[in-house]
Protein backbone atom coordinates (compact mmCIF):
# COMPACT_ATOMS: atom_id res chain seq x y z
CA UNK A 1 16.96 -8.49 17.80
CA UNK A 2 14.94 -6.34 15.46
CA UNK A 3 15.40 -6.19 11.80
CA UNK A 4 15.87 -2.19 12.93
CA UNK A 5 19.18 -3.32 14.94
CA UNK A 6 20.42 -5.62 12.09
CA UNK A 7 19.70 -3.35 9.45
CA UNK A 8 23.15 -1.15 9.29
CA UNK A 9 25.31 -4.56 8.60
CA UNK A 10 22.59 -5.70 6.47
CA UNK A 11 26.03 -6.04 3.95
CA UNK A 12 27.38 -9.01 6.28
CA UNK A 13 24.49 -10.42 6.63
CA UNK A 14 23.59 -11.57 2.94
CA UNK A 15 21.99 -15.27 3.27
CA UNK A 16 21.92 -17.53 0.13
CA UNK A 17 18.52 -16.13 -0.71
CA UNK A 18 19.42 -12.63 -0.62
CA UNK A 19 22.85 -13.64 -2.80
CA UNK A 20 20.36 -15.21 -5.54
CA UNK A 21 18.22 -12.17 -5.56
CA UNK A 22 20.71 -10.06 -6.55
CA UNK A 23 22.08 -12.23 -9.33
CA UNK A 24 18.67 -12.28 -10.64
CA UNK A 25 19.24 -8.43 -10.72
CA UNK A 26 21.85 -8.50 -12.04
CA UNK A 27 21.99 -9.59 -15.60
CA UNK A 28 19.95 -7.24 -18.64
CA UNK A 29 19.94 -9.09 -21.81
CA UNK A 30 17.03 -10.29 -23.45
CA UNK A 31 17.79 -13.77 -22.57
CA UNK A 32 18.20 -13.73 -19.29
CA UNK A 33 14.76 -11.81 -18.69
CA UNK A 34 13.09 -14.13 -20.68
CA UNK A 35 13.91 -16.86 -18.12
CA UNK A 36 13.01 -14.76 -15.00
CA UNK A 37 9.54 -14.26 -16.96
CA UNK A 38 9.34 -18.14 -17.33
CA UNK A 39 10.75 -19.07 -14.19
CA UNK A 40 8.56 -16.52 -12.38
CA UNK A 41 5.01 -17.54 -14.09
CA UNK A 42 5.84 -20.90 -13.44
CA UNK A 43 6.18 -20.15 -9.84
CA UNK A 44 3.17 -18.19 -9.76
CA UNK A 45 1.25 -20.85 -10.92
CA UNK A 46 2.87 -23.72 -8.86
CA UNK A 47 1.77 -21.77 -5.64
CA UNK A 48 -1.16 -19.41 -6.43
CA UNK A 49 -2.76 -21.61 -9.50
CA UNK A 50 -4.40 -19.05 -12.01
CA UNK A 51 -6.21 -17.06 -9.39
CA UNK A 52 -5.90 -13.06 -8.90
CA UNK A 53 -7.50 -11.37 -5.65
CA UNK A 54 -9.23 -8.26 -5.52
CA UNK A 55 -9.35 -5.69 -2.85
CA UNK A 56 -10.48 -1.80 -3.05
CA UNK A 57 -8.90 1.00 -1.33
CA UNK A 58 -11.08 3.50 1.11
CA UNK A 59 -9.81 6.14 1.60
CA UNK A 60 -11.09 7.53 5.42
CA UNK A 61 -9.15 11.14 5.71
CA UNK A 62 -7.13 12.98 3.42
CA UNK A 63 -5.83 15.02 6.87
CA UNK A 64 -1.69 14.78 7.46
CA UNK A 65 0.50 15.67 10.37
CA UNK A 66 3.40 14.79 8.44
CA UNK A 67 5.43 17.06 5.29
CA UNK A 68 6.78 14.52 2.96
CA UNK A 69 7.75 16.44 0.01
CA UNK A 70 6.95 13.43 -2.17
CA UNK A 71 3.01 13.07 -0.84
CA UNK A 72 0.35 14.63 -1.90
CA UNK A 73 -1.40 14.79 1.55
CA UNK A 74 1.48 16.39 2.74
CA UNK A 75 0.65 19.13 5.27
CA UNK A 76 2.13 21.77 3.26
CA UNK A 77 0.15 21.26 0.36
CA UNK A 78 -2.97 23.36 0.19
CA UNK A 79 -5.18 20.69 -0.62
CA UNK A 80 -8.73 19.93 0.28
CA UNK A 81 -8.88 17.71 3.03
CA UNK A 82 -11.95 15.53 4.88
CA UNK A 83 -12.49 13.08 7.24
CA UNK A 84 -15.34 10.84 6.14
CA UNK A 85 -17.58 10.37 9.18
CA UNK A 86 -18.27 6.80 10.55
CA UNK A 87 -21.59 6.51 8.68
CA UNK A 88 -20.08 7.90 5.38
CA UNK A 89 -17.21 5.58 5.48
CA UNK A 90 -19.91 3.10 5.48
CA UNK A 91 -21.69 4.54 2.76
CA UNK A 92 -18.65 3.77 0.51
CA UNK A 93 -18.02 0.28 1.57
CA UNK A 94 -21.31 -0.47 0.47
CA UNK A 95 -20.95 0.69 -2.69
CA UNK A 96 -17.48 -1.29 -2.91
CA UNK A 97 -19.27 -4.21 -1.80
CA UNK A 98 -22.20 -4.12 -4.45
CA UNK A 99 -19.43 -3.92 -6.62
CA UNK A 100 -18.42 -7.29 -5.63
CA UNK A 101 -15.59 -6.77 -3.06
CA UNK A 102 -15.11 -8.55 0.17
CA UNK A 103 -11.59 -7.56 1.05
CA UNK A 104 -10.62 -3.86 1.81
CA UNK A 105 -8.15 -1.58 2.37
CA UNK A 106 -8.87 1.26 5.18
CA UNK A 107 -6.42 4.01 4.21
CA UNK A 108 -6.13 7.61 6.23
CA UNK A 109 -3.54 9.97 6.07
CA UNK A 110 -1.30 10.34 9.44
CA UNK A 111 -2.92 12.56 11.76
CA UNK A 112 -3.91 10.97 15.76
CA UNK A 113 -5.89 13.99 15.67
CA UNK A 114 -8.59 12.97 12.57
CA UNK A 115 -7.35 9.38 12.48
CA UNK A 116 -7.57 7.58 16.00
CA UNK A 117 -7.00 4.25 16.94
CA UNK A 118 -10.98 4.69 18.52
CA UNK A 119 -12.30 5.88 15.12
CA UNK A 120 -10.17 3.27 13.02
CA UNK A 121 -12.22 1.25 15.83
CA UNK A 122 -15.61 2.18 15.06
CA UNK A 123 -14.91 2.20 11.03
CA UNK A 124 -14.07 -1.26 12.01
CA UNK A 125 -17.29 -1.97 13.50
CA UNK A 126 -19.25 -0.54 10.76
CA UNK A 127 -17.60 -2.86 8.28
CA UNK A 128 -17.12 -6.19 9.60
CA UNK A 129 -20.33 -7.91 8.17
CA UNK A 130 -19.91 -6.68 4.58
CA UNK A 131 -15.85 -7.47 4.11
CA UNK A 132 -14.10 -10.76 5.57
CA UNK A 133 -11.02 -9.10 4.89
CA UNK A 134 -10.21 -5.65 6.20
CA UNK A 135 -6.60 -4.68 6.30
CA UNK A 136 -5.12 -0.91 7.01
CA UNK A 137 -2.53 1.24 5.69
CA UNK A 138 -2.52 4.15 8.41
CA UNK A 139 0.39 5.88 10.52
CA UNK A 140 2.40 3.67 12.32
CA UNK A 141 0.79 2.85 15.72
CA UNK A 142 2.35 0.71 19.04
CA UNK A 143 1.43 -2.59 19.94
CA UNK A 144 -1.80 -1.79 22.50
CA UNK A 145 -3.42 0.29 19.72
CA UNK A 146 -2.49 -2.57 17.21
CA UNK A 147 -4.25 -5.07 19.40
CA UNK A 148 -7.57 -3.10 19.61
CA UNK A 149 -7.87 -3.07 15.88
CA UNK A 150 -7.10 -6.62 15.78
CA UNK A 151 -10.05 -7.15 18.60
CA UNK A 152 -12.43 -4.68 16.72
CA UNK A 153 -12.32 -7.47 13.70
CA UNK A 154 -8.91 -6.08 10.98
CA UNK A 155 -6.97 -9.05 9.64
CA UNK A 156 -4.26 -7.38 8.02
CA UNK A 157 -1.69 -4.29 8.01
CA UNK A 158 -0.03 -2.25 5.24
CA UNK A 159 3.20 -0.23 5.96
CA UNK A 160 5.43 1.30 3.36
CA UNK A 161 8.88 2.06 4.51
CA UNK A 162 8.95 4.61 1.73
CA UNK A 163 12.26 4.01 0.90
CA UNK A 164 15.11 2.37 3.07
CA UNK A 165 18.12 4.65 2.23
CA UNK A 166 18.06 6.70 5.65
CA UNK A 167 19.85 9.62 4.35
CA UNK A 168 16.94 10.26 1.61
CA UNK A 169 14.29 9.33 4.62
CA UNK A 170 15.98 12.26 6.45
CA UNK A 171 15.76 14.65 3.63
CA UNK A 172 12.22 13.76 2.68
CA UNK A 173 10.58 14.10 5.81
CA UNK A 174 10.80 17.40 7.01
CA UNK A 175 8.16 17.92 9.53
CA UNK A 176 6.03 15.69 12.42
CA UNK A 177 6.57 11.76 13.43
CA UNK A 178 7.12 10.13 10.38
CA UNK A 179 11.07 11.45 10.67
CA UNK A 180 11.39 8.95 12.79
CA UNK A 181 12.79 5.89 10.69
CA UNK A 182 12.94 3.50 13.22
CA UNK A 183 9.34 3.71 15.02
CA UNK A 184 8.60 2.99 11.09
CA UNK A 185 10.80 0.15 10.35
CA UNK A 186 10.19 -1.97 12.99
CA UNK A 187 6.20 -1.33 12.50
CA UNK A 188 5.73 -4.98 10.97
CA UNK A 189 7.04 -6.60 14.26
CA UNK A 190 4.50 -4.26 16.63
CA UNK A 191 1.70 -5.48 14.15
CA UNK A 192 2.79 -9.14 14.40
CA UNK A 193 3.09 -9.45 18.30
CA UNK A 194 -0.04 -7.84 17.85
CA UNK A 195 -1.75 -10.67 16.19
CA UNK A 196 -1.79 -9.35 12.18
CA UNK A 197 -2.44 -12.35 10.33
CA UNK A 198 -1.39 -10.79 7.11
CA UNK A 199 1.75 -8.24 6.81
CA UNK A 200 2.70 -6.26 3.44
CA UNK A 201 5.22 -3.87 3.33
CA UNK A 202 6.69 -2.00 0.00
CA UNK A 203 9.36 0.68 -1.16
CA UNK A 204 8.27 4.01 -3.02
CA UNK A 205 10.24 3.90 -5.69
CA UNK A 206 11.82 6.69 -7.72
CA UNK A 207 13.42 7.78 -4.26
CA UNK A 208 16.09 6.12 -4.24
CA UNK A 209 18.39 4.09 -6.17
CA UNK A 210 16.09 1.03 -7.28
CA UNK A 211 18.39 -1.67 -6.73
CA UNK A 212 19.80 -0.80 -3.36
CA UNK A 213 15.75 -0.12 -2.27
CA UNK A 214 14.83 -3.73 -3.80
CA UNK A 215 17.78 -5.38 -1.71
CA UNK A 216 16.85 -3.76 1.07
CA UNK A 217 12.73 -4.71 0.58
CA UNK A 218 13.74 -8.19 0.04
CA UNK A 219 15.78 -8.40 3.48
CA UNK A 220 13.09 -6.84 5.49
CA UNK A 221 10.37 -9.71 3.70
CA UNK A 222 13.65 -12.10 4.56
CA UNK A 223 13.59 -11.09 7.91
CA UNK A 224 10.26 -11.52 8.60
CA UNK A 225 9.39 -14.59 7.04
CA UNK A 226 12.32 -16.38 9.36
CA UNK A 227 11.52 -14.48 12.40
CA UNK A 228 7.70 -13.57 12.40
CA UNK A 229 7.02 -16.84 10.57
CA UNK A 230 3.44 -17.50 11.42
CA UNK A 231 2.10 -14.36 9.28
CA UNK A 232 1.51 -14.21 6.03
CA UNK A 233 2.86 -11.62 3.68
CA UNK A 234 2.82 -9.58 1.13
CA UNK A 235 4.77 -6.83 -0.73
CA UNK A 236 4.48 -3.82 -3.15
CA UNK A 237 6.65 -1.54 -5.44
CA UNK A 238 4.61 1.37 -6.13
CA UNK A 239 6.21 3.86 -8.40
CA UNK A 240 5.65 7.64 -8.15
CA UNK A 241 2.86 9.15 -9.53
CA UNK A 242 1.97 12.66 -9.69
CA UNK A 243 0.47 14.49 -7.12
CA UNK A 244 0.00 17.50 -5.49
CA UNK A 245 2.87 19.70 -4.32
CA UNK A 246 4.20 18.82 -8.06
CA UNK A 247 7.30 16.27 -6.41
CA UNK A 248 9.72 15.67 -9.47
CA UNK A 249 11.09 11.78 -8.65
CA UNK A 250 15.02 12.17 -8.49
CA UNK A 251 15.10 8.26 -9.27
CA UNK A 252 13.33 6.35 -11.96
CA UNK A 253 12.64 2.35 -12.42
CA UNK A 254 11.48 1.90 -15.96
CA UNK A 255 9.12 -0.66 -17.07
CA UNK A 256 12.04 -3.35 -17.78
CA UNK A 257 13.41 -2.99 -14.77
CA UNK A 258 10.06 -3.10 -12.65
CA UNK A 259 10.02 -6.67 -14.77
CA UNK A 260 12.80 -7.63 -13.52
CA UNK A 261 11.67 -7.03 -9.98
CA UNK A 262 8.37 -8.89 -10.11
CA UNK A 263 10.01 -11.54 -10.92
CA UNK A 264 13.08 -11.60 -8.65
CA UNK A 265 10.73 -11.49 -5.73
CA UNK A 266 8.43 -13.61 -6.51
CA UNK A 267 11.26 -17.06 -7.43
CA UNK A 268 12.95 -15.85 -4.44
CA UNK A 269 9.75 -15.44 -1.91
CA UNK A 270 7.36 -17.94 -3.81
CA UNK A 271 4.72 -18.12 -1.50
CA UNK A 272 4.41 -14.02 -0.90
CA UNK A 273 1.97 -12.19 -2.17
CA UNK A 274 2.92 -9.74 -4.93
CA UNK A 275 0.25 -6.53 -4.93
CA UNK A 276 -0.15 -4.27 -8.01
CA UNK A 277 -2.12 -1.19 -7.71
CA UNK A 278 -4.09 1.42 -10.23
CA UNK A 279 -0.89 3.47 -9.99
CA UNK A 280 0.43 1.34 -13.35
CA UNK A 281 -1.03 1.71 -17.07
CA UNK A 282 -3.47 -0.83 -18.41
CA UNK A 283 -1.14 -2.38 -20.85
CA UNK A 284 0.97 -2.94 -18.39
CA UNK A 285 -0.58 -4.39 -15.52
CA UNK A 286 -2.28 -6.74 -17.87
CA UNK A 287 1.25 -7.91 -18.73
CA UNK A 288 2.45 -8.24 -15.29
CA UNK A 289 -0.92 -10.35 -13.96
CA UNK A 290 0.53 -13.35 -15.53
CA UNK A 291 4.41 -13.75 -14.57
CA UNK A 292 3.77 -12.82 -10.44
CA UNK A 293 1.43 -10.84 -9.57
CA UNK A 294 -1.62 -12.28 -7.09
CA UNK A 295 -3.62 -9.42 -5.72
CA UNK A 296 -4.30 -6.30 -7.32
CA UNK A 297 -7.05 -3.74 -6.79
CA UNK A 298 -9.82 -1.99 -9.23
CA UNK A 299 -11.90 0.88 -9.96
CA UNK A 300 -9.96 2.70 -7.17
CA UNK A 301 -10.38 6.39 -6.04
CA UNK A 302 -7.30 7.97 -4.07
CA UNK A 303 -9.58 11.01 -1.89
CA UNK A 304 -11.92 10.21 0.66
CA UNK A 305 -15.74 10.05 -0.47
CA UNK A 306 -14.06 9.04 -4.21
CA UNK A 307 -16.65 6.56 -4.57
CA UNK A 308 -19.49 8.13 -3.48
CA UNK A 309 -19.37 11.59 -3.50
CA UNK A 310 -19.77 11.91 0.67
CA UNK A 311 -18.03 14.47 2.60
CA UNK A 312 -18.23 16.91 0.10
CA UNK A 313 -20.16 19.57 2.30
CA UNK A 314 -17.04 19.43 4.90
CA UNK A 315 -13.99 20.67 2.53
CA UNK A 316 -11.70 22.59 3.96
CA UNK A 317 -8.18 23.44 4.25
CA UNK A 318 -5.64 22.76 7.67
CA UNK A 319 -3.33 25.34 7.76
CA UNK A 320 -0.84 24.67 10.66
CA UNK A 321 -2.84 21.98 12.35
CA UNK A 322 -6.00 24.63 12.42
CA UNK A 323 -9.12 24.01 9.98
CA UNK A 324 -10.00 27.05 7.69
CA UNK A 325 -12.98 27.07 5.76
CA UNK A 326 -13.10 27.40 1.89
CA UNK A 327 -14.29 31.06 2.10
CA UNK A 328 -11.71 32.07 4.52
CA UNK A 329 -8.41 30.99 2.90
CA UNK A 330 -7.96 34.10 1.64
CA UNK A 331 -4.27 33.59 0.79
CA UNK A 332 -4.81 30.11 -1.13
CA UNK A 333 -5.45 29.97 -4.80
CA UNK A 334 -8.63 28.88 -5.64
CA UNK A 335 -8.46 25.06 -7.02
CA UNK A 336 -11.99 24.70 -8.83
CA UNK A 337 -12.59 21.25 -7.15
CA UNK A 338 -15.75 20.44 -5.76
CA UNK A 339 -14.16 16.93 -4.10
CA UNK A 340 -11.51 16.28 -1.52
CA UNK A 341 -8.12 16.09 -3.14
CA UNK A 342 -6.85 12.61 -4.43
CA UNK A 343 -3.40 11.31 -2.90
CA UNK A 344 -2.23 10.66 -6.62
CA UNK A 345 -2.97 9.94 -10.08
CA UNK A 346 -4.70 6.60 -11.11
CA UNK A 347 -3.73 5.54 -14.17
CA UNK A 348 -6.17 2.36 -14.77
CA UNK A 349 -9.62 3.88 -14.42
CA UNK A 350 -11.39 0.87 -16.07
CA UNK A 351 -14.15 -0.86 -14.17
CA UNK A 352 -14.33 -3.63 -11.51
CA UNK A 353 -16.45 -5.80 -14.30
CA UNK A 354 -13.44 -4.66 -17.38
CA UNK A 355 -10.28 -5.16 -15.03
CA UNK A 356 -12.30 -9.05 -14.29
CA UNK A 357 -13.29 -9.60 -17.70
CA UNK A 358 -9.64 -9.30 -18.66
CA UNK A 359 -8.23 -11.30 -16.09
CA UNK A 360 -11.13 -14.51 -17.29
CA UNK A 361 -9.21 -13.46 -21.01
CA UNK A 362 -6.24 -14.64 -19.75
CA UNK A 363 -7.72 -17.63 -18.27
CA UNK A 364 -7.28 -16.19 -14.76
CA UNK A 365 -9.84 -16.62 -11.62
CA UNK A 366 -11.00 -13.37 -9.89
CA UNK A 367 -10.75 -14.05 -6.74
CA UNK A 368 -13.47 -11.39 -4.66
CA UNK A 369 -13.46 -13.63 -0.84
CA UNK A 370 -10.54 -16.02 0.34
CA UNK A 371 -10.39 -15.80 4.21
CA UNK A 372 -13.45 -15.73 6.86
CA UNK A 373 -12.77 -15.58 10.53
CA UNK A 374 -15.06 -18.14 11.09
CA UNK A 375 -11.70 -20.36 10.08
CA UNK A 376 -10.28 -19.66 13.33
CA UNK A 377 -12.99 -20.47 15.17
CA UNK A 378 -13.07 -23.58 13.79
């Protein structure tokens, strides 16, 4: 039974660990924060040591078949969009790996047309001998296509449920296969039958009601860990940024709360991985790297070519699935950008080098490499 099918009584199905996750959520005076903060670091260190690992996102396509009023690829938007061809997307992982990385993120907005499971493939191919570690955050796929990206050399796979609350999931996607909950939710399973090694998953939040999202999140990791139990995992809580189409979160989670959260997770799912991305302040993520987080990335860029500049002579716009060039969008305002538009706002911009110089400050280990393939093999 999928966690899909168990999902609508998740409320009679509470185990003890999902009972002491919400009592950790449930309390807000000083005190008791103080000792999730303790409790939490102490955990960290007990089962990560004082390590953080580093990863880069790279973005492939900014092209969407989707309208999710919250995104800013969103086909709606009037946006410039690319697809970064097989030798740019190389370009840009070089430059990510003089930086220092060895683990990546392949991102792509969801479109089968720009964004195959053959060109995920050959990006694949390109990659393998500069990163040990390539995971994907891309559209949902089934378990066939899953395996051929497993083959082609990707370790790991990154699916956001967004948020779990299916009446918002209804109302926020309006258009093209990402209405469909279910082929979502059950997306971690497909990618462990398929041989994933590593799993994350993650809520947007400022959708939905925080605490009802986070019980939700932590059933799904629950789930998994008992019945997919030979993966690894890890999970996110992005918060909204802005973007374009101009979405105005009807939720919020403020810093306190996010705390909270960090913490929560990682006493009751000690040996998960918690990920923190560019989407939080400086002064804040510097706080958070030392009660729970373990893997965060750096010097990110949100819009394919960000790093490098590539792609640039290919902007256009996609007006109802059909490409129109610059000069030719005669009903579309002008934007003044001479890049591809960004999925959303970063709000750490400091460097690779600053972001690990801070982390040896706090007498934490940057982490660039911790898995090879040759492990298997051996």
């Amino acid at each position: 039974m999928s966690f899909n099918e168990t999902f609508d009584n998740l409320s009679n199905n509470i185990n003890a660990n999902l009972r002491r996750f919400i009592e950790l959520l449930s309390s807000d005076n000083d005190e008791h924060l103080d000792n999730l903060v303790n409790e939490s670091t102490k955990t960290t260190k007990q089962n990560f040591g004082n390590t953080m690992r580093l990863f880069a996102p790279l973005y492939l396509s900014n092209e969407c078949i989707n309208d999710c009023t919250y995104c800013g690829f969103s086909r709606s938007n009037p946006i410039l969009r690319v697809t970064l061809s097989v030798d740019q997307v190389l370009a840009e992982a070089k430059h990510l790996h003089e930086q220092g990385f060895r683990s990546i993120l392949l991102v792509a907005g969801e479109h089968p047309k720009f964004v195959s499971s053959g060109y995920l493939e050959e990006c694949i191919g390109a990659i393998k001998n500069l990163f040990p570690s390539i995971a994907l955050e891309i559209a949902p796929m089934n378990e066939d296509e899953y395996i051929k990206l497993v083959r082609a050399g990707c370790e790991a796979l990154v699916v956001y449920q967004e948020t779990y609350n299916k009446k918002v999931y209804k109302e926020l996607h309006t258009l093209g296969p990402k209405k469909d909950f279910s082929w979502r939710i059950d997306c971690p399973e497909r990618a462990y039958n398929a041989g994933f090694r590593r799993i994350g998953i993650g809520s947007l939040f400022g959708l939905s009601d925080w605490k009802k999202e986070a019980l939700s999140l932590a059933a799904h990791l629950d789930y998994l860990k008992r019945k997919c139990w030979a993966a690894s995992y890890t999970v996110s809580f992005p918060r909204i940024r802005p973007s374009a189409g101009g979405f105005t979160p009807s939720h919020s989670l403020n810093d306190r709360d996010f705390i909270k959260l960090v913490c929560a997770f990682r006493i009751c799912f000690p040996d998960v991985g918690i990920v923190l991305s560019t989407r939080e302040s400086e002064k804040f993520r510097d706080y958070l790297f030392s009660i729970g987080i373990t893997m965060i990335s750096a010097g990110s860029h949100t819009e394919p070519g960000g790093y490098t500049g590539k792609g640039k002579d290919d902007l256009h716009y996609t007006i109802k699935g059909r490409r129109v060039e610059i000069q030719d969008a005669v009903d579309i305002k002008p934007c003044g950008a001479n890049s591809a538009t960004q999925q959303f706002e970063i709000n750490d911009n400091r460097s690779p080098k600053e972001i690990c110089r801070m982390l040896q400050l706090k007498d934490l280990d940057p982490v660039w490499k911790d898995w090879d393939s040759s492990i298997l093999s051996n």
